[in-house]
C-alpha atoms as a PDB file:
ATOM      1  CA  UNK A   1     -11.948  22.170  -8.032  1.00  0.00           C
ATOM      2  CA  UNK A   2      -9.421  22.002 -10.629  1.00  0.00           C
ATOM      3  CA  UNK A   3      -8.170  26.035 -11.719  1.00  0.00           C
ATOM      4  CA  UNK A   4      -9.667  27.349  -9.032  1.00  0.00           C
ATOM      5  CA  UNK A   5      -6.954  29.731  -8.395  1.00  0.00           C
ATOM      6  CA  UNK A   6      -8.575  31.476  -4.951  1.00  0.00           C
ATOM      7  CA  UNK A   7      -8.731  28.081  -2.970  1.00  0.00           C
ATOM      8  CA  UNK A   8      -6.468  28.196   0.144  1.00  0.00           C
ATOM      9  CA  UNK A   9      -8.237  25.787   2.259  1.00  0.00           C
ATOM     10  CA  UNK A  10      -9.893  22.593   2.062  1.00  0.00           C
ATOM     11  CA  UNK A  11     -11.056  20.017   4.259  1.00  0.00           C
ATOM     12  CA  UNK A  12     -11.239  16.234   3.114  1.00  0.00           C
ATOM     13  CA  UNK A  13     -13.883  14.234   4.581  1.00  0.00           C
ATOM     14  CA  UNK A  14     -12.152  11.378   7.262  1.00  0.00           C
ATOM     15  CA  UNK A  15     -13.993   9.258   4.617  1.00  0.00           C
ATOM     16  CA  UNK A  16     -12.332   9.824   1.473  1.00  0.00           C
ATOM     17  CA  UNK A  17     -10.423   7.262  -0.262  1.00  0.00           C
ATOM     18  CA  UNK A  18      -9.710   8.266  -3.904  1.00  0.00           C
ATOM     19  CA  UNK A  19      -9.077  12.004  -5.116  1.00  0.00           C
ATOM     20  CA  UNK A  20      -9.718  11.850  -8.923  1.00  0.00           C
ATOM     21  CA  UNK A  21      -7.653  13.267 -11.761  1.00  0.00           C
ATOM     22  CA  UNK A  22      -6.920  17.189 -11.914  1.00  0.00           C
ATOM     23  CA  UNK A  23      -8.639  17.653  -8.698  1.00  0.00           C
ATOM     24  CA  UNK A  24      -7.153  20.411  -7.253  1.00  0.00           C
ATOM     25  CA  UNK A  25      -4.557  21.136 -10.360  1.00  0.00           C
ATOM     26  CA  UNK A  26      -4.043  25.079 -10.682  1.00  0.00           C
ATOM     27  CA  UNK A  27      -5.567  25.941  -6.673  1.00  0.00           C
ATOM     28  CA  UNK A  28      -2.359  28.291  -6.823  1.00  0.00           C
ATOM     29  CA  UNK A  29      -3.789  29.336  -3.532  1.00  0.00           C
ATOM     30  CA  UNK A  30      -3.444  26.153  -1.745  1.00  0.00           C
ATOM     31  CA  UNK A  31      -0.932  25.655   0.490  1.00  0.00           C
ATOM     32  CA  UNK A  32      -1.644  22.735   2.825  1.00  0.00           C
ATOM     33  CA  UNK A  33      -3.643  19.766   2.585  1.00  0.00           C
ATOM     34  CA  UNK A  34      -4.346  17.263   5.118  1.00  0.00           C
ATOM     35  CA  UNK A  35      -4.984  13.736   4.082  1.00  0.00           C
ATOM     36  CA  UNK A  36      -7.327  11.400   5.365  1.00  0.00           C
ATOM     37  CA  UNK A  37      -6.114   8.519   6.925  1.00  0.00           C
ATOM     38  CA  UNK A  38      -8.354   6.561   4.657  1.00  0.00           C
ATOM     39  CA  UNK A  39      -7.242   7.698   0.994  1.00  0.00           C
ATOM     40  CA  UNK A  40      -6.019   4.726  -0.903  1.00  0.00           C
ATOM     41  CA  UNK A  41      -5.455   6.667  -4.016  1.00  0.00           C
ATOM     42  CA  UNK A  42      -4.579  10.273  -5.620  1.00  0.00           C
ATOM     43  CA  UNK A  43      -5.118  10.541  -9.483  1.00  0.00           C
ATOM     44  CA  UNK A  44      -3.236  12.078 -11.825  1.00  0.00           C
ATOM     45  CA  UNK A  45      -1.996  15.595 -11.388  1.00  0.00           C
ATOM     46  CA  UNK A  46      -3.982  15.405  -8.820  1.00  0.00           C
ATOM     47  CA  UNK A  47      -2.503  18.913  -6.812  1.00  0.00           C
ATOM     48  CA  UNK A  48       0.097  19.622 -10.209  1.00  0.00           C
ATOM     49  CA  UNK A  49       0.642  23.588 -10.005  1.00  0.00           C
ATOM     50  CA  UNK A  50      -0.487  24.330  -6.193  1.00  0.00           C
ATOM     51  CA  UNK A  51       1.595  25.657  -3.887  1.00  0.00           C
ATOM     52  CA  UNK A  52       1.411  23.098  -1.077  1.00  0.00           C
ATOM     53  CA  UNK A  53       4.471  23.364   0.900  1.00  0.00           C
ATOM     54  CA  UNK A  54       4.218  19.784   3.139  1.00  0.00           C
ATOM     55  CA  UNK A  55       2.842  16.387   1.612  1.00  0.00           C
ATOM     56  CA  UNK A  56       2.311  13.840   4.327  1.00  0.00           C
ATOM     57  CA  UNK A  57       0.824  11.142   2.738  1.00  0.00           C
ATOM     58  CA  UNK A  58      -1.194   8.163   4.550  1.00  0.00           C
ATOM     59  CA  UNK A  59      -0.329   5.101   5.602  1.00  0.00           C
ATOM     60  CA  UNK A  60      -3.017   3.645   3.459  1.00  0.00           C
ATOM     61  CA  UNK A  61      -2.421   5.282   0.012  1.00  0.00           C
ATOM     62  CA  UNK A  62      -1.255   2.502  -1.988  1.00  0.00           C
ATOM     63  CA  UNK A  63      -1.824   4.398  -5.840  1.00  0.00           C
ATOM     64  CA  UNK A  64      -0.195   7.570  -6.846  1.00  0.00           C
ATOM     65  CA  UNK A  65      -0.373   8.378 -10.249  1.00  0.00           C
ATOM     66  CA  UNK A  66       1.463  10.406 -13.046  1.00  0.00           C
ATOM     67  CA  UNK A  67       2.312  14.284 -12.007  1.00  0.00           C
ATOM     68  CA  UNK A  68       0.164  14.226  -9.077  1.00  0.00           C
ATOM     69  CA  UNK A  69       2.520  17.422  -7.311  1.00  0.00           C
ATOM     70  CA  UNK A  70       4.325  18.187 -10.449  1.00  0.00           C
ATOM     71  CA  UNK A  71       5.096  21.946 -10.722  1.00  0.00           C
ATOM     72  CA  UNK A  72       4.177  22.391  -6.359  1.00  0.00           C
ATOM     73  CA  UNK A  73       6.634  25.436  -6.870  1.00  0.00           C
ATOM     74  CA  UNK A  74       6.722  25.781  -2.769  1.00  0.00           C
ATOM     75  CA  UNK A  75       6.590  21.903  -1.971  1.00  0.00           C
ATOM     76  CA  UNK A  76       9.706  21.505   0.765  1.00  0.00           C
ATOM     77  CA  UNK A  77       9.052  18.065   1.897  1.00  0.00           C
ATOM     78  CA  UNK A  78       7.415  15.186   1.349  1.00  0.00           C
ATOM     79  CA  UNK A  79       6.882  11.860   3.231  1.00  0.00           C
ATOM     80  CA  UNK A  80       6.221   8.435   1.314  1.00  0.00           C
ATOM     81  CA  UNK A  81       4.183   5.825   3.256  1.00  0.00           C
ATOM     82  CA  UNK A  82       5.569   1.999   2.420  1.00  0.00           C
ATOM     83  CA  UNK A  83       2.222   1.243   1.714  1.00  0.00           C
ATOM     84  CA  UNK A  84       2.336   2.156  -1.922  1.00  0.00           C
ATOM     85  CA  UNK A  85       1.999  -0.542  -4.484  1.00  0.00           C
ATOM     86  CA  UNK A  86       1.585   1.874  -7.629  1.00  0.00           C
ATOM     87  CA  UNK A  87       3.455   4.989  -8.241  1.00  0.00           C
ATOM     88  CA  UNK A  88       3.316   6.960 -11.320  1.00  0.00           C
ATOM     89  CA  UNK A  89       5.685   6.038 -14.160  1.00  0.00           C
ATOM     90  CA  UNK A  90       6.125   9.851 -14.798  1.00  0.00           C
ATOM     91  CA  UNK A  91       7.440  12.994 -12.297  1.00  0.00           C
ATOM     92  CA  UNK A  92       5.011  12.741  -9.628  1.00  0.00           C
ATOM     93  CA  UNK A  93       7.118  14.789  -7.578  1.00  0.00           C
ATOM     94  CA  UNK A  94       8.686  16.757 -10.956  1.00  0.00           C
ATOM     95  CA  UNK A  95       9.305  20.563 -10.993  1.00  0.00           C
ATOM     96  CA  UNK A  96       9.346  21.261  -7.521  1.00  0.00           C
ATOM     97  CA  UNK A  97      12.373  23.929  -7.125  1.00  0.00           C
ATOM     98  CA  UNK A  98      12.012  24.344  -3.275  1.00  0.00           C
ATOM     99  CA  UNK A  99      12.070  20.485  -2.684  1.00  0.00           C
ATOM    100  CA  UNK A 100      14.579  19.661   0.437  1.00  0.00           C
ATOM    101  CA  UNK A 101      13.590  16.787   2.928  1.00  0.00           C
ATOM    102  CA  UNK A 102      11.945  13.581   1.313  1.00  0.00           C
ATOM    103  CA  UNK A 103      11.451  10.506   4.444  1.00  0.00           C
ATOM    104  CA  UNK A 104      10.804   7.189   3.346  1.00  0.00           C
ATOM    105  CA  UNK A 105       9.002   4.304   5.201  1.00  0.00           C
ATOM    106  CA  UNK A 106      11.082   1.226   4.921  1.00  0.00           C
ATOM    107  CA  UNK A 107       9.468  -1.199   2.896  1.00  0.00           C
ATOM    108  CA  UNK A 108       9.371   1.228  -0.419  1.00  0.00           C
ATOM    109  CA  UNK A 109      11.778  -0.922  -3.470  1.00  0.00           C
ATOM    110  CA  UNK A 110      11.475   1.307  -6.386  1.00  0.00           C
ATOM    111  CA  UNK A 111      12.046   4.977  -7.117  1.00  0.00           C
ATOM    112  CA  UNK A 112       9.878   5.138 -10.349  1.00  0.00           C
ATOM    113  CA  UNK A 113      11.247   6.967 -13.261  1.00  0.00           C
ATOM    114  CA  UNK A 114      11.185  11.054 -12.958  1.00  0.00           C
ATOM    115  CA  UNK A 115      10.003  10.821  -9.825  1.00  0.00           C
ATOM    116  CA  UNK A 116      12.027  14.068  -8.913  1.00  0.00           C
ATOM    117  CA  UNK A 117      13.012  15.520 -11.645  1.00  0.00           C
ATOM    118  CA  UNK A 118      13.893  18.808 -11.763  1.00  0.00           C
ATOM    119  CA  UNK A 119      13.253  19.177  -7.755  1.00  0.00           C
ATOM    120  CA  UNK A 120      15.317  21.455  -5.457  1.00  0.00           C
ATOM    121  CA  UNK A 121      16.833  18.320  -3.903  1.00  0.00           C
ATOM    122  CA  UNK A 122      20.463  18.722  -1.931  1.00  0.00           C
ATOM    123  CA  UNK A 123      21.292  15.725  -0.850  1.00  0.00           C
ATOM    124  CA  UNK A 124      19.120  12.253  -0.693  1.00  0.00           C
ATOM    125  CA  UNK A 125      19.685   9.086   1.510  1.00  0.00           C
ATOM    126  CA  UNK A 126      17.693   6.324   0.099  1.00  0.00           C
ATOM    127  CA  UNK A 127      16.128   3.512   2.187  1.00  0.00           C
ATOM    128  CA  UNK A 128      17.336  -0.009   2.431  1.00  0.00           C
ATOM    129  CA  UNK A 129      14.598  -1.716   1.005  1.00  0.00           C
ATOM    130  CA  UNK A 130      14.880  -0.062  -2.402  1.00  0.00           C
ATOM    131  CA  UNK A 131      16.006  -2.125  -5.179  1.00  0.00           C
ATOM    132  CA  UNK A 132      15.905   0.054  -8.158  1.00  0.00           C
ATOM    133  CA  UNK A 133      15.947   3.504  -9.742  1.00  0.00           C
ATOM    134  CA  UNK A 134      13.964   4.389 -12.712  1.00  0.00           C
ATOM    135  CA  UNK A 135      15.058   6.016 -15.506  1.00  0.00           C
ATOM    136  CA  UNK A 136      15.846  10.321 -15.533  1.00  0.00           C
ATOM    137  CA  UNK A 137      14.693  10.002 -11.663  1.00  0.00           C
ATOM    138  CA  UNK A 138      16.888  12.635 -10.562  1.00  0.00           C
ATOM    139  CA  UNK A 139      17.417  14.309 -14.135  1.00  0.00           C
ATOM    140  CA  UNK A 140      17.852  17.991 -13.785  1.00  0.00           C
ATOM    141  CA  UNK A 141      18.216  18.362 -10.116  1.00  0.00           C
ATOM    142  CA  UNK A 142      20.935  20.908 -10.420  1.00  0.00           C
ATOM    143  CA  UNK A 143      21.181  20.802  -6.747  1.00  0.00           C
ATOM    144  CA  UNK A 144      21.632  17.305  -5.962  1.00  0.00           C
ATOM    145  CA  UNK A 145      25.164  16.835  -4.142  1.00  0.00           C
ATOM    146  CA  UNK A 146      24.794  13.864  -2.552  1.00  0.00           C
ATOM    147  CA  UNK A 147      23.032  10.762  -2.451  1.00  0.00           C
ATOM    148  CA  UNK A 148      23.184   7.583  -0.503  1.00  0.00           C
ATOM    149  CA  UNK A 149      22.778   4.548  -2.926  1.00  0.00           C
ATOM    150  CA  UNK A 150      22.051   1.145  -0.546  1.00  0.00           C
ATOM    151  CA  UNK A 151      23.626  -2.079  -1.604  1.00  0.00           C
ATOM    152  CA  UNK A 152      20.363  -3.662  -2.360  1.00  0.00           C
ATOM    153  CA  UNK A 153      20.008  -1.662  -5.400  1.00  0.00           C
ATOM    154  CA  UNK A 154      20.445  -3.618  -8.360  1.00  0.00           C
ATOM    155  CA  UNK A 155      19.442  -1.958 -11.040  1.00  0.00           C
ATOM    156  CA  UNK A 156      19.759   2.075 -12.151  1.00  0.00           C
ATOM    157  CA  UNK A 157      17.830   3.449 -15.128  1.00  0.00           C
ATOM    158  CA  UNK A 158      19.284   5.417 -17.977  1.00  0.00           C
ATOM    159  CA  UNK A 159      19.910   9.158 -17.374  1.00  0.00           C
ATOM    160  CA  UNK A 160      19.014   8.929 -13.558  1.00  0.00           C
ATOM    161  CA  UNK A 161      21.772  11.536 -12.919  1.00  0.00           C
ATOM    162  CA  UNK A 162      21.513  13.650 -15.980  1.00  0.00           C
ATOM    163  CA  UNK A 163      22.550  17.178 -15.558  1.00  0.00           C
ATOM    164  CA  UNK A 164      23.166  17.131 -12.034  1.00  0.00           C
ATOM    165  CA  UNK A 165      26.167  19.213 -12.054  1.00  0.00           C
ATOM    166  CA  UNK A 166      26.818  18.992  -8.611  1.00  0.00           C
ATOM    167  CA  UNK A 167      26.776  16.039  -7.594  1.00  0.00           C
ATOM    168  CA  UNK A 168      30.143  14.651  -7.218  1.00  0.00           C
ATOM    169  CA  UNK A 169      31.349  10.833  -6.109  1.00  0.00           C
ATOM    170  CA  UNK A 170      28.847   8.448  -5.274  1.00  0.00           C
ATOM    171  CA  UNK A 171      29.455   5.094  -4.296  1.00  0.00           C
ATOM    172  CA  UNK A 172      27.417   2.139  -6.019  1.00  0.00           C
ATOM    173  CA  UNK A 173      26.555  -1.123  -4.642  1.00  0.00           C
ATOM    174  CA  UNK A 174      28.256  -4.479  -5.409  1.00  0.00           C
ATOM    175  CA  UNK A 175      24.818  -5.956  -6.805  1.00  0.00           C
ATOM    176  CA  UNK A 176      24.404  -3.655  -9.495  1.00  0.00           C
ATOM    177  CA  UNK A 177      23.345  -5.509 -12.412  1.00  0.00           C
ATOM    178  CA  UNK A 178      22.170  -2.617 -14.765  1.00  0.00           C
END
């Protein structure tokens, strides 16, 4: 379905377990997407440049790739299951100006690199369980004023903060190695 800019709606079959690569990239007509509780996986840029404005994703999706809601220029909020095992090394949530409310399950350790870069983000409170931040994860979120580092974090990539101008004093954890 990929550039099919008239899409608004689409139903997923209960069934579904994998949406490929570029599926719906360019629907700039869709705007919600419900996922079924049996997807396992969503490819790269899966929904890049649609304008979903919720992501809920299963309890059962353990692989999201590269980009796969990069440039979702209405995306507001998102909800990661703990069930994920592979995330995407590169802005899977990227470019998303109007991103506000991200909920974690417990159980998620890493926040891959650019995972929200360049998003709309305020303010951030990061589960427990995480252990480390990837590199230019929060680069360019010009919004960003606060975020809630846990003391299990050991480890925080290079650049993670670049050109957040507003954030101001953060307090890091006693573990941090790196």
């Amino acid at each position: 379905f990929e550039n099919c800019p008239l899409l608004g709606e689409m139903e997923l079959p209960e069934q579904l377990v994998s949406i490929g690569n570029h599926a719906f990239a360019y629907c700039t007509s869709l705007e919600e997407m419900k996922f079924p509780g049996t997807l396992t996986s969503i490819g790269v840029y899966a929904f890049g440049n649609t304008s979903i404005k919720e992501v809920v994703l299963p309890k059962k999706l353990a692989t999201l790739k590269n980009n796969a809601f990069e440039n979702c220029s209405e995306l507001e909020s998102v909800h990661i299951p703990s069930t994920l095992k592979e995330v995407g090394y590169y802005g899977v949530f990227a470019s998303c100006p109007k991103l506000q409310t991200v909920t974690f399950e417990e159980g998620i350790t890493e926040i891959p690199s650019n995972l929200f870069a360049e998003s709309g983000l305020k303010e951030i409170a990061l589960p427990e369980t995480i252990t480390s931040i990837g590199d230019y994860a929060f680069r360019d979120c010009a919004q960003l004023e606060k975020i809630t580092i846990p003391n299990g974090v050991t480890s925080i990539g290079n650049y993670t903060f670049e050109n957040c101008p507003l954030l101001g004093e953060m307090e890091l954890p006693e573990q941090l190695v790196s």
